[in-house]
Protein backbone atom coordinates (compact mmCIF):
# COMPACT_ATOMS: atom_id res chain seq x y z
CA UNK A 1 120.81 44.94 190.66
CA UNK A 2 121.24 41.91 193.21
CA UNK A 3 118.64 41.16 195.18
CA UNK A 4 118.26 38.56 198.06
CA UNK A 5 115.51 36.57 199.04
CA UNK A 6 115.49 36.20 202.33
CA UNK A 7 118.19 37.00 205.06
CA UNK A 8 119.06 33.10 205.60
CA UNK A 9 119.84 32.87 202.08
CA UNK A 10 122.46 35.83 202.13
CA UNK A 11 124.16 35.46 205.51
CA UNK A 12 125.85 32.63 206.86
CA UNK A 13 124.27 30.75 209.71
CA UNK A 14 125.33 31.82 212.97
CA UNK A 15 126.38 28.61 214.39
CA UNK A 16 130.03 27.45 213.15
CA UNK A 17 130.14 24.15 211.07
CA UNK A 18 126.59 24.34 209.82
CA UNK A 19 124.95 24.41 206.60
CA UNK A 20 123.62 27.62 205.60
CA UNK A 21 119.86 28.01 205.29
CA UNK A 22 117.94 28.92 202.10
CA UNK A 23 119.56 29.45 198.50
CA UNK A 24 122.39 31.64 197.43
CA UNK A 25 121.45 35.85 196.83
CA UNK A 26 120.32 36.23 193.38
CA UNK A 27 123.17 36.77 190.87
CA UNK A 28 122.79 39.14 188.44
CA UNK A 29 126.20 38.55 187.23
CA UNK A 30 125.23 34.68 186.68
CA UNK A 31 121.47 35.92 184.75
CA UNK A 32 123.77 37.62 182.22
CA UNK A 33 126.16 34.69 181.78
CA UNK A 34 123.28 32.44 181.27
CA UNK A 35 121.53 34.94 178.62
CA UNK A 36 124.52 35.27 176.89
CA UNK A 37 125.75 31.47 177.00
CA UNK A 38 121.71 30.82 175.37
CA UNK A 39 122.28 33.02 172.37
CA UNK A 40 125.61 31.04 171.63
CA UNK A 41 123.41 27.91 172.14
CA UNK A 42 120.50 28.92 169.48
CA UNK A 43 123.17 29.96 167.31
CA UNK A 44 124.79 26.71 167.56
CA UNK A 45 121.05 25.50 166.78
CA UNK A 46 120.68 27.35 163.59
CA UNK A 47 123.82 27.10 162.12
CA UNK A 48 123.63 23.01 162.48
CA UNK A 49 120.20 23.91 160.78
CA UNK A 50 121.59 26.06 158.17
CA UNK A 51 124.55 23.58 157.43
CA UNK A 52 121.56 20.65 157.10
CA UNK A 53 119.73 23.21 154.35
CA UNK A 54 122.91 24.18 152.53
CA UNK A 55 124.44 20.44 152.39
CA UNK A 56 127.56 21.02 153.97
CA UNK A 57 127.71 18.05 156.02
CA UNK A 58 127.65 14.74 155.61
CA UNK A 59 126.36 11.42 157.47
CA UNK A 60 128.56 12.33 160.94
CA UNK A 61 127.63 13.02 164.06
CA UNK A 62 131.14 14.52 164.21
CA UNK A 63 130.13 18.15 162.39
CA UNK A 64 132.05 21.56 163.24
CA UNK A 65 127.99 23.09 163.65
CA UNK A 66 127.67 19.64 166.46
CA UNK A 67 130.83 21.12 167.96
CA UNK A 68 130.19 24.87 168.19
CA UNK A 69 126.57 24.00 169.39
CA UNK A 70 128.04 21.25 172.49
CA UNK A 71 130.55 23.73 173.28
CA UNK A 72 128.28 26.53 174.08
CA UNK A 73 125.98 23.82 176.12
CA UNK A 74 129.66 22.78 177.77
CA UNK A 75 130.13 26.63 178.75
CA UNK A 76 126.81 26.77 180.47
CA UNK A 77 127.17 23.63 182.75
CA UNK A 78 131.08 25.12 183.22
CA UNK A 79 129.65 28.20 184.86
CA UNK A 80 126.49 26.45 187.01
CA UNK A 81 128.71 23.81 188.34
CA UNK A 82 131.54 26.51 189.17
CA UNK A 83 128.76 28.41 190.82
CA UNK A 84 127.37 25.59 192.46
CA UNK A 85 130.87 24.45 194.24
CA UNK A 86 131.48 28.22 195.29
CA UNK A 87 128.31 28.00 196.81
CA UNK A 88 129.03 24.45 198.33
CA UNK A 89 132.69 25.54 199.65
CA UNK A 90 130.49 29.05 201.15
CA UNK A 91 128.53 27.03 203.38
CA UNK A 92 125.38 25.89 201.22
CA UNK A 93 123.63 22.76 201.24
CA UNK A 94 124.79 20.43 198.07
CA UNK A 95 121.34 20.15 196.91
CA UNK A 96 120.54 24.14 197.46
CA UNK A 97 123.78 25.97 196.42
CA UNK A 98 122.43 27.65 193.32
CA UNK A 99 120.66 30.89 192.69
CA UNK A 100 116.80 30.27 192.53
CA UNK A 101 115.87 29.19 188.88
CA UNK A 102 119.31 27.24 188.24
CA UNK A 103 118.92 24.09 189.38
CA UNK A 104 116.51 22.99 186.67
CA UNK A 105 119.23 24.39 183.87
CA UNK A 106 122.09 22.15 186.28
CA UNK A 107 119.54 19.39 185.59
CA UNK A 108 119.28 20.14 181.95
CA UNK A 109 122.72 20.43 180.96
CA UNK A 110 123.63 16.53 182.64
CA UNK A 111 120.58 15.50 180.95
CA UNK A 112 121.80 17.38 177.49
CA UNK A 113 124.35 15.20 178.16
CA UNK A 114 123.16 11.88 178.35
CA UNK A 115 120.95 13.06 175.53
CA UNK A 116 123.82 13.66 172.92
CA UNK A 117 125.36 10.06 173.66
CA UNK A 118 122.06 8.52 173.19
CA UNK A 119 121.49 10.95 169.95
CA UNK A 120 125.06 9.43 168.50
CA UNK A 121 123.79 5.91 169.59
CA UNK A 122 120.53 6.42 167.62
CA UNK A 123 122.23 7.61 164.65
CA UNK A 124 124.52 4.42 164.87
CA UNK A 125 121.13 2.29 165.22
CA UNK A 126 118.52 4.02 162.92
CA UNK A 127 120.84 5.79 160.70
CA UNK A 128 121.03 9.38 160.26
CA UNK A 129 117.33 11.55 159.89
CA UNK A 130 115.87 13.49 156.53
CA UNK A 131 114.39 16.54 156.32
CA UNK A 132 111.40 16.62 158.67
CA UNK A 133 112.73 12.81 160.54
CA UNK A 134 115.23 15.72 161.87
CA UNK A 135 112.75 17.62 163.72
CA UNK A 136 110.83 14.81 165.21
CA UNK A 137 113.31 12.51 166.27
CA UNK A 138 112.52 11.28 169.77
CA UNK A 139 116.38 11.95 170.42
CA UNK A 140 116.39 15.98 168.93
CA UNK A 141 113.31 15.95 170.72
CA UNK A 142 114.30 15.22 174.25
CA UNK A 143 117.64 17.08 173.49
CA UNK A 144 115.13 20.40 172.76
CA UNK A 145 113.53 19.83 176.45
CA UNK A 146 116.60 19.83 177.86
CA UNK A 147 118.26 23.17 176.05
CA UNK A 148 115.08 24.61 176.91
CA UNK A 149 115.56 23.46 180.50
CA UNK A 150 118.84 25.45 180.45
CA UNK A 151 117.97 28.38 178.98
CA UNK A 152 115.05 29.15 180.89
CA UNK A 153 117.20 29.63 183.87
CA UNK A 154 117.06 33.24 183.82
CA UNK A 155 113.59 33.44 183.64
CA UNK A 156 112.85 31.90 186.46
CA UNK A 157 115.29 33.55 188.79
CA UNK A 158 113.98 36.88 187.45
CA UNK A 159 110.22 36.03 187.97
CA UNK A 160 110.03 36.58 191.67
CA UNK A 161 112.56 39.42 191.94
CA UNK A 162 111.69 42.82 191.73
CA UNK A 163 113.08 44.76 189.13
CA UNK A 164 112.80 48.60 187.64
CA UNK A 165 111.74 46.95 184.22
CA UNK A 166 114.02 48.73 181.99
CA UNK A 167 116.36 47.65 179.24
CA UNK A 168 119.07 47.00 180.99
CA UNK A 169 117.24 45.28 183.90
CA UNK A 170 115.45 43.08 181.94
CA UNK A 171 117.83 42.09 178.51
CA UNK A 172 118.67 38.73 180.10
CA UNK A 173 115.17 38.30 180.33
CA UNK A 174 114.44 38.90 177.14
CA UNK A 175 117.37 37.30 175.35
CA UNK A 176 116.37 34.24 176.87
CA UNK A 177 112.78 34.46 176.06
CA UNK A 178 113.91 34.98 172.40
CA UNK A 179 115.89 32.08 172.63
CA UNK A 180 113.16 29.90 173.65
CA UNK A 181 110.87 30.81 171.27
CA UNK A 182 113.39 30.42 168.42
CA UNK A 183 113.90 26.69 169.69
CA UNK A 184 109.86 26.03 169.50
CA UNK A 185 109.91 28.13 165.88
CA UNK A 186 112.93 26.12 164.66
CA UNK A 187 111.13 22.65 165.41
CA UNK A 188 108.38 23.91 163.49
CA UNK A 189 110.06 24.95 160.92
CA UNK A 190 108.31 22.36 158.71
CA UNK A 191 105.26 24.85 159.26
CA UNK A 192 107.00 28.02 159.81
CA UNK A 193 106.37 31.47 157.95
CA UNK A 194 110.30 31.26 155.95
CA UNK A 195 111.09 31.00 152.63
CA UNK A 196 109.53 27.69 151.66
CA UNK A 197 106.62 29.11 152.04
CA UNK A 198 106.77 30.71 148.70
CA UNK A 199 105.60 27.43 147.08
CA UNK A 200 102.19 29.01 147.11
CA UNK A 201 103.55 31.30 144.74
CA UNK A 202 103.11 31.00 140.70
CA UNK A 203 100.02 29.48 138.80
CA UNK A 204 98.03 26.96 141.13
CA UNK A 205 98.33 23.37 140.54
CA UNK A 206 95.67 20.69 140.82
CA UNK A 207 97.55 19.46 143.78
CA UNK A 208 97.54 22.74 145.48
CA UNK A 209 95.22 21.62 148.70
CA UNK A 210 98.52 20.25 150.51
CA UNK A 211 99.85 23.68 150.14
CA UNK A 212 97.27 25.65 151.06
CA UNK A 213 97.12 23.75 154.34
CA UNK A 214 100.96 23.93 154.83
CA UNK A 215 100.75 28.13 154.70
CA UNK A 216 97.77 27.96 156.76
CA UNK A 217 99.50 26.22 159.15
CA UNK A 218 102.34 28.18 158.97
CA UNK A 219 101.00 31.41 159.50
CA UNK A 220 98.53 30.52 162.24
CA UNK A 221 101.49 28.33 164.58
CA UNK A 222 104.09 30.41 163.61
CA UNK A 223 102.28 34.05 164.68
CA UNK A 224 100.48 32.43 167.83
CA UNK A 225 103.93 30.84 169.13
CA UNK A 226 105.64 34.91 169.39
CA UNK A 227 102.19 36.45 170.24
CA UNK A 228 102.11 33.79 173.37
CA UNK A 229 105.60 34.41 174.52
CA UNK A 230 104.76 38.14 174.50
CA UNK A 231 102.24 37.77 176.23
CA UNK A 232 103.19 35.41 178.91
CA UNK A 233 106.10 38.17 179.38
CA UNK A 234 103.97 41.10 179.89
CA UNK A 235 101.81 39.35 182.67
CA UNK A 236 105.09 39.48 184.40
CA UNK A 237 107.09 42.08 183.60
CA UNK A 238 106.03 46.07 181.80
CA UNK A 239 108.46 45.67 178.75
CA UNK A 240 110.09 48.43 177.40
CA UNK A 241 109.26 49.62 174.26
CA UNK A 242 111.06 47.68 171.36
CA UNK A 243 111.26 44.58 172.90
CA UNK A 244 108.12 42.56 170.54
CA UNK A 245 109.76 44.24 167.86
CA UNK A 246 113.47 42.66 168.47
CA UNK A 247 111.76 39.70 169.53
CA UNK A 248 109.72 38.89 166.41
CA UNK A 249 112.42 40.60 164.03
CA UNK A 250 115.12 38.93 165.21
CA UNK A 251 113.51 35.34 165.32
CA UNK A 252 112.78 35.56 161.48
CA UNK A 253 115.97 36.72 160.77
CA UNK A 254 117.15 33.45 162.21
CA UNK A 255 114.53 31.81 160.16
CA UNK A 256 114.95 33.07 157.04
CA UNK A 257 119.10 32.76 157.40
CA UNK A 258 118.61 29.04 158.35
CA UNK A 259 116.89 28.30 154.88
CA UNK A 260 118.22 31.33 152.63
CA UNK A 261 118.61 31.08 148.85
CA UNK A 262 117.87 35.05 148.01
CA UNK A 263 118.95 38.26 149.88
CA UNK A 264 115.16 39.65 149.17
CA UNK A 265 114.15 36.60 151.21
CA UNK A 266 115.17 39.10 154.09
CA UNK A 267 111.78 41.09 153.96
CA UNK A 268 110.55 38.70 156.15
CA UNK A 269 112.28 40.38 158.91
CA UNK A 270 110.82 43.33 158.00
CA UNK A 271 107.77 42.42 157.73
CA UNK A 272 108.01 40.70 161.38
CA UNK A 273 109.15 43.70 163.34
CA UNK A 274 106.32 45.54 161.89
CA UNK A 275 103.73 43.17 163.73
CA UNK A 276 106.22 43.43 166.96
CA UNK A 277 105.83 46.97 166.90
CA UNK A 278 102.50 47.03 166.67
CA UNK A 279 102.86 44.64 169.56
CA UNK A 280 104.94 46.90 171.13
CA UNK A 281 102.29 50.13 170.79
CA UNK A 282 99.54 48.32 172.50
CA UNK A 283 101.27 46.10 175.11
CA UNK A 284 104.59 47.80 176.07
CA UNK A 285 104.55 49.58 179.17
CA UNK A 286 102.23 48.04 181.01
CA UNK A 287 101.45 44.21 182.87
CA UNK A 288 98.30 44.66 183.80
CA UNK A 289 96.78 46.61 179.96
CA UNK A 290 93.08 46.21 180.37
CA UNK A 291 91.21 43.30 179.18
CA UNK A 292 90.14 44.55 176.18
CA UNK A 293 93.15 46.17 175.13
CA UNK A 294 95.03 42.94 175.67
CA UNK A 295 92.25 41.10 173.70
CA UNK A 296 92.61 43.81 170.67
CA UNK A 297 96.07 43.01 170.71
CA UNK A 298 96.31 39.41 171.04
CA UNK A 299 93.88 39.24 167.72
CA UNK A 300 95.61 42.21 165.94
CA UNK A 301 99.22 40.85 166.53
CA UNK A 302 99.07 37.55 164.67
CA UNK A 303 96.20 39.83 162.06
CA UNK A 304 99.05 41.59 161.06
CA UNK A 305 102.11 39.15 161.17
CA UNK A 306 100.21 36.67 158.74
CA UNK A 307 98.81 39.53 156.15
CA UNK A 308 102.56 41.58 156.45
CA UNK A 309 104.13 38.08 155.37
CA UNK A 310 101.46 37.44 152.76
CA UNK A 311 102.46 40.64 151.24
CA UNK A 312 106.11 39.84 151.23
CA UNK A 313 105.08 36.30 149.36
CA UNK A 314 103.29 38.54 146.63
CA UNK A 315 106.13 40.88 146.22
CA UNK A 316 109.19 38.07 146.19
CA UNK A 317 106.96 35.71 143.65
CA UNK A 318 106.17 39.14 141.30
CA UNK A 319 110.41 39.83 141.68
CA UNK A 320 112.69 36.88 143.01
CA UNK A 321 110.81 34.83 140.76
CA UNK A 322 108.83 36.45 138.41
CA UNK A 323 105.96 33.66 138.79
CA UNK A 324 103.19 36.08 139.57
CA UNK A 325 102.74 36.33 143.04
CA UNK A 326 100.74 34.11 145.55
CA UNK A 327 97.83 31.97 144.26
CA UNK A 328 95.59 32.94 146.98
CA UNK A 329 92.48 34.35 146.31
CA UNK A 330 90.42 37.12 148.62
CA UNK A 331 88.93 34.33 150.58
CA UNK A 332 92.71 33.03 151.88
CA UNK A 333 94.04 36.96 151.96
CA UNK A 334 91.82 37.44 154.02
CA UNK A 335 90.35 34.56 155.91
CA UNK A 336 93.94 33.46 157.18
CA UNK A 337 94.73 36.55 159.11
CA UNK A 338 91.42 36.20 160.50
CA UNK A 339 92.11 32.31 161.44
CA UNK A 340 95.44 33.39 163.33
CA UNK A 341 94.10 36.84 165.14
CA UNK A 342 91.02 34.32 166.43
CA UNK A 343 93.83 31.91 167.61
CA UNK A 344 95.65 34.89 169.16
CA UNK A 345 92.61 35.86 170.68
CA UNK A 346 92.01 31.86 172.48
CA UNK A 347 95.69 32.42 173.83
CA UNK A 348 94.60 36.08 175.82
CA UNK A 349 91.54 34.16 177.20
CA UNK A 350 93.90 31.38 178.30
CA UNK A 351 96.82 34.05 179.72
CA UNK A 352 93.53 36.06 181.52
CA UNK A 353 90.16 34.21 181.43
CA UNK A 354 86.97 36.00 182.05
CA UNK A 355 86.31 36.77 185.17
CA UNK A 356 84.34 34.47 187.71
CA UNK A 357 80.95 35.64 188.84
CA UNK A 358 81.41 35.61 192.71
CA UNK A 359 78.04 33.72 193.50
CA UNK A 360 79.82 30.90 190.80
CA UNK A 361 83.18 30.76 192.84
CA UNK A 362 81.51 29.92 195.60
C-alpha cells in the first residue's frame, strides 16, 4: 500500500520550471528494500562477531566478514541516492527528494562512511581492539549510531502512515525493529543472556561475586532492551500475533550463533520465543491494551525471559557439561526475575506515565 502525504508531495507543481512542493509519495517498494538491505547489514554484524569469537581473522581491517558487512551498507546508500536523483530529475527540491524517514538513513550511510576510514585510521593508530575494547571503541561506537541511523529508515516513514496492521503491511516494520534491537543486544553482548553466561554454572568459587553481578546484569539489560522495543512498537502499531515471539527468538538465535561452542546452546532460542509469546498473548492486537494490562505485561515479559533462561543454564550445566547446574540459590532464582519484571515495569511507566490530575496540569 502507497500512501501520500499530502497532494503537493504527489503531483507536480503546476507552474513549468519549478520545484515541486513537499516530499516524494511514500514508497512502499523503497520500505521493503530498506528492511531487507538491514537484515543483510546485522548479518554482516554478526558474522564479523562470530569470526572475532571463532578466531578466524587476524589483525586486518581487510576481513571477508568487513567486506560482506560494507557491502550491504554500500547497497543501502546505492538505492537512497538512486532514489534521491529520480526524485531530483522528477522535479523535487535537492534537499527534499526522499520519502519521509530517509533522509536521516542518506545521512547515516555518508557518515558510515567517514566512520569506516576513521575506524581503519584508529586501528593504524591504537592498534587493533580485544574482546570487550571491541564493543566500546569510540570508532564501533559511532559506526553503531550511524547503522542505526540507516536502518531506522523504515520506521519512521511507516510511523505517520496509516496502515491495516497486518503481516504483510507491517514486516518491514518489524524486520527493522529486530534489526535495531540486535545492534543494541550485540554491543552488550559483554552482559547479554548467551552462552557465556554459563560460567555461573558448576561448584561456586570464592570469587563468584563478579559473576553473580555479570548474570544479573545480563538478564535484567538483556530482557528490558526486547521488552522496550515491544513496547515502543505497540504504542504505534496493533502487531499481529507472532511478532514478540520472532522478535525475541530470532535475536537469540543471533546471539547464541555469534558465540556458539554446543548445538544444545540453541535452547536459548527456545526459551526466548516462549517469553515473546507470552508477549505476544497479552500485547498483540491491540495499541492502546489498558494500563494495567500493559503494566502486567511489561513486568511478566522480562519475569519470564530471565527465569526461562535460568532454566536452560540448569539444564546445559546438568548435560553439556555435567558440572551440576547453576550455583544460584532460591534467593537469585528467584530474586532476579523479580529485579528484571520491576525494570520492565519502570519502562511501561516511562512508554505511558500515570495520568495527570487535571487541577495539577493546570
Amino acid at each position: 500500500m502507497a500512501s501520500t502525504r499530502s497532494a503537493d508531495a504527489a503531483m507536480p507543481s503546476a507552474s513549468a520550471g519549478r520545484a515541486i512542493a513537499g516530499l516524494p509519495a511514500d514508497n512502499i517498494r523503497l520500505d521493503w528494500l530498506m528492511a531487507l538491505i538491514s537484515c543483510a547489514i546485522v548479518f554482516g554484524l554478526y558474522i564479523d562477531g562470530w569470526a572475532h569469537n571463532h578466531d578466524k581473522v587476524d589483525d586486518s581491517f581487510f576481513t571477508p566478514w568487513h567486506a560482506l558487512l560494507y557491502s550491504a551498507v554500500g547497497l543501502a546508500g546505492l538505492v537512497l541516492i538512486i532514489s534521491h536523483f529520480r526524485n531530483v530529475n522528477k522535479g523535487y527540491r535537492w534537499g527534499k527528494a526522499l520519502p519521509a524517514g530517509y533522509a536521516l538513513s542518506l545521512i547515516g550511510f555518508f557518515a558510515f562512511g567517514a566512520g569506516g576510514i576513521v575506524d581503519m585510521l584508529w586501528h593504524e593508530t591504537f592498534g587493533f581492539e580485544a574482546g570487550i575494547e571491541a564493543l566500546v571503541s569510540p570508532a564501533h561506537l559511532f559506526l553503531a549510531l550511524t547503522g542505526i541511523l540507516i536502518i531506522s529508515g523504515p520506521i519512521r516513514a511507516m510511523w505517520g502512515r496509516p496502515t491495516d496492521d497486518s503481516w504483510g503491511q507491517l514486516l518491514p516494520v518489524i524486520l527493522a525493529s529486530t534489526c535495531l534491537v540486535s545492534i543494541f543486544t550485540f554491543f552488550i553482548s559483554f552482559a547479554a543472556v548467551t552462552p557465556e553466561t554459563v560460567l555461573l554454572v558448576g561448584p561456586r568459587p570464592d570469587w563468584h561475586a563478579l559473576h553473580d553481578i555479570a548474570g544479573i546484569v545480563a538478564f535484567v539489560m538483556h530482557s528490558g532492551i526486547l521488552l522496550g522495543a515491544a513496547l515502543f512498537m505497540t504504542q504505534r502499531w496493533r502487531l499481529p500475533f507472532g511478532v514478540m515471539t520472532m522478535m525475541f527468538a530470532v535475536n537469540s538465535l543471533l546471539m547464541v550463533w555469534m558465540r556458539i561452542e554446543h548445538t544444545q546452546e540453541f535452547l536459548f532460542a527456545i526459551s526466548a520465543a516462549a517469553a515473546g509469546l507470552l508477549g505476544d498473548i497479552l500485547l498483540s492486537g491491540s495499541k492502546t491494551a489498558d494500563t494495567r494490562r500493559l503494566r502486567l505485561a511489561a513486568f511478566l515479559i522480562p519475569f519470564a525471559y530471565s527465569l526461562g533462561a535460568m532454566l536452560v543454564i540448569q539444564i546445559l550445566g546438568e548435560t553439556a557439561w555435567a558440572s551440576g547446574g547453576l550455583w544460584w540459590e532460591i534467593h537469585m532464582w528467584l530474586g532476579v526475575p523479580v529485579l528484571a519484571g520491576a525494570f520492565g515495569y519502570g519502562l511501561s511507566l516511562l512508554i505511558r506515565p500515570p495520568a495527570i490530575p487535571e487541577r495539577a496540569a493546570t
